[in-house]
C-alpha atoms as a PDB file:
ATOM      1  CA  UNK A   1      -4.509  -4.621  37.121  1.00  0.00           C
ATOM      2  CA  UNK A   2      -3.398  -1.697  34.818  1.00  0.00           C
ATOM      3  CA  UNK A   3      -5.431   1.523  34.750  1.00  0.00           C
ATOM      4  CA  UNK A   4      -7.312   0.512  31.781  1.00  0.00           C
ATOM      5  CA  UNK A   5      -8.571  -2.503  33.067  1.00  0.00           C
ATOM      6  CA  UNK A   6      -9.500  -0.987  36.091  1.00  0.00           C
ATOM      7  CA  UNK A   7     -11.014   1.951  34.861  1.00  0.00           C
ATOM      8  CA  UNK A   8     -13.240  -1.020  32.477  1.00  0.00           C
ATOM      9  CA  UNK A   9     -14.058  -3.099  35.577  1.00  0.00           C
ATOM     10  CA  UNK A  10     -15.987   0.030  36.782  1.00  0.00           C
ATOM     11  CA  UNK A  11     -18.147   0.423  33.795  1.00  0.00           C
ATOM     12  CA  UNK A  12     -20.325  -2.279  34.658  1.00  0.00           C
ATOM     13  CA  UNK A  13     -21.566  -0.661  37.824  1.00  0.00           C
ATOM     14  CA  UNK A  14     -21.945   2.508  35.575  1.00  0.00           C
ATOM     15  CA  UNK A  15     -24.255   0.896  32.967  1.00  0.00           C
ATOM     16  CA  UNK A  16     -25.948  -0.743  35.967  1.00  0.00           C
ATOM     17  CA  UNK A  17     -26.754   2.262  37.115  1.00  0.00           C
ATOM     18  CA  UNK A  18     -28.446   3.365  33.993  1.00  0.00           C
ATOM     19  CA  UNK A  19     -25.447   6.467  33.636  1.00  0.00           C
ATOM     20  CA  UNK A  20     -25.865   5.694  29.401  1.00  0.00           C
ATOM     21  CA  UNK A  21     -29.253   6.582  29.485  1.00  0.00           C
ATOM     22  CA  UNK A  22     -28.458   9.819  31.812  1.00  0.00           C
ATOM     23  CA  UNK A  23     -25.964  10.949  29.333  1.00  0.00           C
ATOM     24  CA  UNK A  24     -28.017  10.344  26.300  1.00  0.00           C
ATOM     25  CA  UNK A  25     -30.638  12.444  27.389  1.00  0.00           C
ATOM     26  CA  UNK A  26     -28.006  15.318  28.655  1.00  0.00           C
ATOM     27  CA  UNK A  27     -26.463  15.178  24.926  1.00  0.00           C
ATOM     28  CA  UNK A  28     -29.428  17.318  23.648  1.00  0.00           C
ATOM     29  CA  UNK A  29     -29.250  19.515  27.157  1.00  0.00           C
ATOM     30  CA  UNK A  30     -29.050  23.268  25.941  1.00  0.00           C
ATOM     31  CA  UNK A  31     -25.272  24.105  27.962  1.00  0.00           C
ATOM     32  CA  UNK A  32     -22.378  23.276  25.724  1.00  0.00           C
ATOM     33  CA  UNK A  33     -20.584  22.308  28.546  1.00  0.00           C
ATOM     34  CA  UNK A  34     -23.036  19.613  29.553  1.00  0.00           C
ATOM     35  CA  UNK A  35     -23.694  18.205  26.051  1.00  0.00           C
ATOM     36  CA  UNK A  36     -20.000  17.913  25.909  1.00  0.00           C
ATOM     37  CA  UNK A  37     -18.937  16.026  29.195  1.00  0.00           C
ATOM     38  CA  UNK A  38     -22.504  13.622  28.302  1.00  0.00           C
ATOM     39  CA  UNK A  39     -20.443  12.785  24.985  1.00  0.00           C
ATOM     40  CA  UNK A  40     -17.200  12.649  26.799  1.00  0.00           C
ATOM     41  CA  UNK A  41     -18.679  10.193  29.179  1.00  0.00           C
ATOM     42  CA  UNK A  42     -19.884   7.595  26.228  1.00  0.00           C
ATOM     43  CA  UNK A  43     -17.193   8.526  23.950  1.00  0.00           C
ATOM     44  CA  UNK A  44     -15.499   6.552  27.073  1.00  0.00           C
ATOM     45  CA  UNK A  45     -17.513   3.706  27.606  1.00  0.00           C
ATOM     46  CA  UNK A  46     -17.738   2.715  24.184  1.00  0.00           C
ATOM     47  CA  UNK A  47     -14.061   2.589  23.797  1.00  0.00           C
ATOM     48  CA  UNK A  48     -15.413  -0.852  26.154  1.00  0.00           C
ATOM     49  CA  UNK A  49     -17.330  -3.304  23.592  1.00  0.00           C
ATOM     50  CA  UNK A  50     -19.872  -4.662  26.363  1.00  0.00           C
ATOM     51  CA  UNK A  51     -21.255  -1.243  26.909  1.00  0.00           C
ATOM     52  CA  UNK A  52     -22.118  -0.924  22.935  1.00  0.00           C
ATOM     53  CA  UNK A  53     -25.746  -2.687  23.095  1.00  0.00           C
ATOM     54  CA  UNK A  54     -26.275  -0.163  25.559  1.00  0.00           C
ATOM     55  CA  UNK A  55     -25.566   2.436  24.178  1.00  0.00           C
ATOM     56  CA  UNK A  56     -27.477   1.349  20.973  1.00  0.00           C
ATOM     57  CA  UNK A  57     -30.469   0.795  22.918  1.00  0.00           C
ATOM     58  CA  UNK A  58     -30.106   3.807  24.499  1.00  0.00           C
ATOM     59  CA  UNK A  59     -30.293   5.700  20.937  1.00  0.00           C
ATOM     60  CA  UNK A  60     -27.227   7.567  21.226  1.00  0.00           C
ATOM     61  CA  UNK A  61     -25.628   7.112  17.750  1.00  0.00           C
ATOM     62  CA  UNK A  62     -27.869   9.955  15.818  1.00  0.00           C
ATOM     63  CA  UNK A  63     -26.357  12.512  18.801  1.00  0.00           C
ATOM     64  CA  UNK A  64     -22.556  11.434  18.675  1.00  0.00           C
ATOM     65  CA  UNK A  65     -23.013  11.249  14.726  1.00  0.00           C
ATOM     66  CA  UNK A  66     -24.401  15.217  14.910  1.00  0.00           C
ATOM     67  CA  UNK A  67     -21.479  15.823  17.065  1.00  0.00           C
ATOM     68  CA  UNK A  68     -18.882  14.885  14.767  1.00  0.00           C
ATOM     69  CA  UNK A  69     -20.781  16.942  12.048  1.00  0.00           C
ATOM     70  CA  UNK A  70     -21.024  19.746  14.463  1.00  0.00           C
ATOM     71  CA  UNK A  71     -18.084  23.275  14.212  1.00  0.00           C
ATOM     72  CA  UNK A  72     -17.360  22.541  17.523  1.00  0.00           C
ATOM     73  CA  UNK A  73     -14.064  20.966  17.891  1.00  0.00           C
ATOM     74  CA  UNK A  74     -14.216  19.400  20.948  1.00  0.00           C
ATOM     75  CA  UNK A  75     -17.544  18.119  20.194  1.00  0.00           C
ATOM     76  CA  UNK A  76     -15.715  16.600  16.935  1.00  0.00           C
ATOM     77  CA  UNK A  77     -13.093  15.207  19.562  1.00  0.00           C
ATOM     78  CA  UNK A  78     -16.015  13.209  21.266  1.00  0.00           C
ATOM     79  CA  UNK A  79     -18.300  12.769  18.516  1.00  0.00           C
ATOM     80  CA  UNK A  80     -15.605  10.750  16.688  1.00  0.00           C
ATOM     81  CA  UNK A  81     -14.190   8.685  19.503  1.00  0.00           C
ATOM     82  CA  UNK A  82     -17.712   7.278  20.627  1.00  0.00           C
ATOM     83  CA  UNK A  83     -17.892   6.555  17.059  1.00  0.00           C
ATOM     84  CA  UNK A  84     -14.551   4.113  17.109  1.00  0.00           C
ATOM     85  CA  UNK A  85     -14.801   2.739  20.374  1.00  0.00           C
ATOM     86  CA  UNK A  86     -18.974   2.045  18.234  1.00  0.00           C
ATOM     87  CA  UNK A  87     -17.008   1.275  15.020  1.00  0.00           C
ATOM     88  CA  UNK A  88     -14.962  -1.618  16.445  1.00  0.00           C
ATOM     89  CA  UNK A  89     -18.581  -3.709  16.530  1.00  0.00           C
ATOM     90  CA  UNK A  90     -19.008  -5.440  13.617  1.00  0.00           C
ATOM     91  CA  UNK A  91     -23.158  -5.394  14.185  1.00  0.00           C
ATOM     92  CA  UNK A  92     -22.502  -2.233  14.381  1.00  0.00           C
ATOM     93  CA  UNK A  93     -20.645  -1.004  11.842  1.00  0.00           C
ATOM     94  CA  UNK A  94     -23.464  -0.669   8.648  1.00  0.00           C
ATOM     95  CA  UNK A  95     -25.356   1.180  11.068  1.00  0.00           C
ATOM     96  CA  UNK A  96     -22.958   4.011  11.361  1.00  0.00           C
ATOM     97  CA  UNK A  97     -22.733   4.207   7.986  1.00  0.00           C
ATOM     98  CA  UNK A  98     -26.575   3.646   7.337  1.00  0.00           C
ATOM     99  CA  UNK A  99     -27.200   6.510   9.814  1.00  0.00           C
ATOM    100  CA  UNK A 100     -25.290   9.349   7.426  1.00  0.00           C
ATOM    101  CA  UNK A 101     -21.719   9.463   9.745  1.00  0.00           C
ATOM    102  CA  UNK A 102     -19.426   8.513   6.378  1.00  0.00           C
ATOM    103  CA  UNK A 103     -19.778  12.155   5.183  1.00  0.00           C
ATOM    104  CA  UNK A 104     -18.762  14.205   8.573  1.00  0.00           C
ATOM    105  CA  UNK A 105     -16.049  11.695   8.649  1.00  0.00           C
ATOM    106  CA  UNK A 106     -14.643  11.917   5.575  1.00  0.00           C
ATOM    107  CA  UNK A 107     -15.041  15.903   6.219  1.00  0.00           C
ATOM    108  CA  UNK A 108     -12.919  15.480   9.513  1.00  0.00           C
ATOM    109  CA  UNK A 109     -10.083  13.380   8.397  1.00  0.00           C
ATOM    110  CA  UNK A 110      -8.805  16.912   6.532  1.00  0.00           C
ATOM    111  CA  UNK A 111      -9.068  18.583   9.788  1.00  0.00           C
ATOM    112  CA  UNK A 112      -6.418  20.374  11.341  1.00  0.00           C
ATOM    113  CA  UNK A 113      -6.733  19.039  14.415  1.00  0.00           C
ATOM    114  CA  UNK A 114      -4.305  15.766  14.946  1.00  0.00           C
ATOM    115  CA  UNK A 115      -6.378  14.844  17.711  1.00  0.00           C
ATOM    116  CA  UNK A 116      -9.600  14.391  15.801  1.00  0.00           C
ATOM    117  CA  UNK A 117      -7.680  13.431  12.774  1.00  0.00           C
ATOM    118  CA  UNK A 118      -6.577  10.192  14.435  1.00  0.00           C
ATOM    119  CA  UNK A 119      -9.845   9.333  15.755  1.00  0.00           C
ATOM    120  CA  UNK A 120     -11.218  10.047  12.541  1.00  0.00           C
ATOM    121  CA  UNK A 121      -8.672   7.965  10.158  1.00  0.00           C
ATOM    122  CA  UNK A 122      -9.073   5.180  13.270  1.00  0.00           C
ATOM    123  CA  UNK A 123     -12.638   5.242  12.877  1.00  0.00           C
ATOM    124  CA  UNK A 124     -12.967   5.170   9.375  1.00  0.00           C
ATOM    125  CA  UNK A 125     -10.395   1.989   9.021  1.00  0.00           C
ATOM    126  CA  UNK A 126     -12.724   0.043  11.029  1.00  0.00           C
ATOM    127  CA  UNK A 127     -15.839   1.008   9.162  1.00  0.00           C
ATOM    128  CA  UNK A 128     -14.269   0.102   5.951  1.00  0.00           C
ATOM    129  CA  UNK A 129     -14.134  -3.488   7.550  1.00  0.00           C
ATOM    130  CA  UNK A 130     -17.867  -3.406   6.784  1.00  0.00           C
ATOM    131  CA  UNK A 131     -17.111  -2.767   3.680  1.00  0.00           C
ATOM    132  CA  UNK A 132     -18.722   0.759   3.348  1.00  0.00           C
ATOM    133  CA  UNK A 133     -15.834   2.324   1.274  1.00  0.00           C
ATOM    134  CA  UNK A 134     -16.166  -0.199  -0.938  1.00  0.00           C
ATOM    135  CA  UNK A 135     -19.459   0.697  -1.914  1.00  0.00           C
ATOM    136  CA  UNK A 136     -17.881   4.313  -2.897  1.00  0.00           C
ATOM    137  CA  UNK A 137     -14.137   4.298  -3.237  1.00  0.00           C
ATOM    138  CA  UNK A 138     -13.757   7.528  -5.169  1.00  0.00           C
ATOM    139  CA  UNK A 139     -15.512   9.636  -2.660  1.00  0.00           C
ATOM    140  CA  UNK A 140     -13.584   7.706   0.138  1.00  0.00           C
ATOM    141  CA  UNK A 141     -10.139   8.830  -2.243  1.00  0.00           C
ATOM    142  CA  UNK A 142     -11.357  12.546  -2.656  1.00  0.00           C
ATOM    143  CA  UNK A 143     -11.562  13.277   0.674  1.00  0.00           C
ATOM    144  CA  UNK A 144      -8.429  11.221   2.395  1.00  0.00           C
ATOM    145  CA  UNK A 145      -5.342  12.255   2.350  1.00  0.00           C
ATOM    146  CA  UNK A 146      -3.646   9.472   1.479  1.00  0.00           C
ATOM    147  CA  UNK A 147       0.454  10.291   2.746  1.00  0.00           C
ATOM    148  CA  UNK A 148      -1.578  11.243   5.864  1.00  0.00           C
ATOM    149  CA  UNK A 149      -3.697   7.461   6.357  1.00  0.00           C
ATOM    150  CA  UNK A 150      -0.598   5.935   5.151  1.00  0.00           C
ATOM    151  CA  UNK A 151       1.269   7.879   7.926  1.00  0.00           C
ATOM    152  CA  UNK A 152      -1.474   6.635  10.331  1.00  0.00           C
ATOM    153  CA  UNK A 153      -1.293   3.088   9.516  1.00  0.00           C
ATOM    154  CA  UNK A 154       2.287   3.068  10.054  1.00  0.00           C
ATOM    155  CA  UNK A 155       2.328   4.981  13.373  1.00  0.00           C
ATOM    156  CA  UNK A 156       3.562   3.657  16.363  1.00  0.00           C
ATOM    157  CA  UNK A 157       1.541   5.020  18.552  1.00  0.00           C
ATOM    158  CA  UNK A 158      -1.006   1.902  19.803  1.00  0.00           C
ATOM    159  CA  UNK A 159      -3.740   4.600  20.959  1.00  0.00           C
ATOM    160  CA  UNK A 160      -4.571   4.024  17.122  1.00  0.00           C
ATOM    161  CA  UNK A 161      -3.157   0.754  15.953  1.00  0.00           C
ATOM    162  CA  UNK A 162      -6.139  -0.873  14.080  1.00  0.00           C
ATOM    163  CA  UNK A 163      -6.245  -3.620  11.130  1.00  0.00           C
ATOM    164  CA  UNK A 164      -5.355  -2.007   7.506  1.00  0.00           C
ATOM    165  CA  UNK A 165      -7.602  -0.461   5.614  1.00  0.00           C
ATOM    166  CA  UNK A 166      -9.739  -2.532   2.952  1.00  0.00           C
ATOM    167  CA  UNK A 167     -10.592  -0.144  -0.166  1.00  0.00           C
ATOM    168  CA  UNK A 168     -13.051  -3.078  -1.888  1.00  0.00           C
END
């Protein structure tokens, strides 16, 4: 069993015992520190598609949305990967969007950092599966960097491999 799988196995027996709810509630906590680790915690189990309902229905999207608007950087960093481990749902999906993330993410994938650059082009590929940058392709153009998405598409690196992006 590779490290992946392994580390997956264990997230049952994490949801079981109700750690998504825990972490939700510790997102709003007042310490940086513990608002980040909460996000770091279901930035990882959603990269795991059974845990998604759960985290749904534990209302953690509006948090790791406002962490992916937020100045922090590492909050960014966890924000956005909750949001395309969420993003690979296709229920899912029209939520994001519906719930006001297009705009920080559009904002992010200019960032400096690579780190929550690639999370952020990654996420926004999948959302456009939904067909949300259809609905408004110049804003989508304005804000992308085009060499760079191009560059990300045609990366090597499987950390981000996703399906090409759909513009209508």
């Amino acid at each position: 069993m590779t490290n992946l799988a392994a580390t997956r196995a264990n997230h049952g027996q994490l949801v079981n015992a109700a750690v998504i709810g825990l972490m939700s509630g510790l997102m709003d906590n007042q310490d940086t520190e513990i608002r980040n680790s909460a996000c770091f915690c279901v930035a990882n189990l959603a990269s795991n598609a059974a845990n998604h309902s759960v985290i749904m229905d534990e209302g953690c999207l509006p948090d790791l949305i406002a962490f992916a608007a937020s100045d922090d950087p590492h909050a960014q960093l966890r924000g956005v990967a909750a949001l395309r481990g969420l993003s690979t749902d296709e229920a899912i999906r029209a939520e994001i969007v519906r719930r006001g993330a297009l705009e920080p993410l559009l904002k992010l994938s200019r960032t400096e950092d690579v780190g929550v650059q690639m999370e952020t082009l990654a996420t926004l590929c999948n959302l456009s599966l939904c067909g949300c940058i259809g609905d408004n392709p110049l804003q989508f153009l304005r804000a992308i960097d085009v060499e760079q998405l191009v560059s990300f598409l045609c990366s090597a690196d499987t950390t981000y491999v996703t399906v090409p992006l759909l513009l209508l």
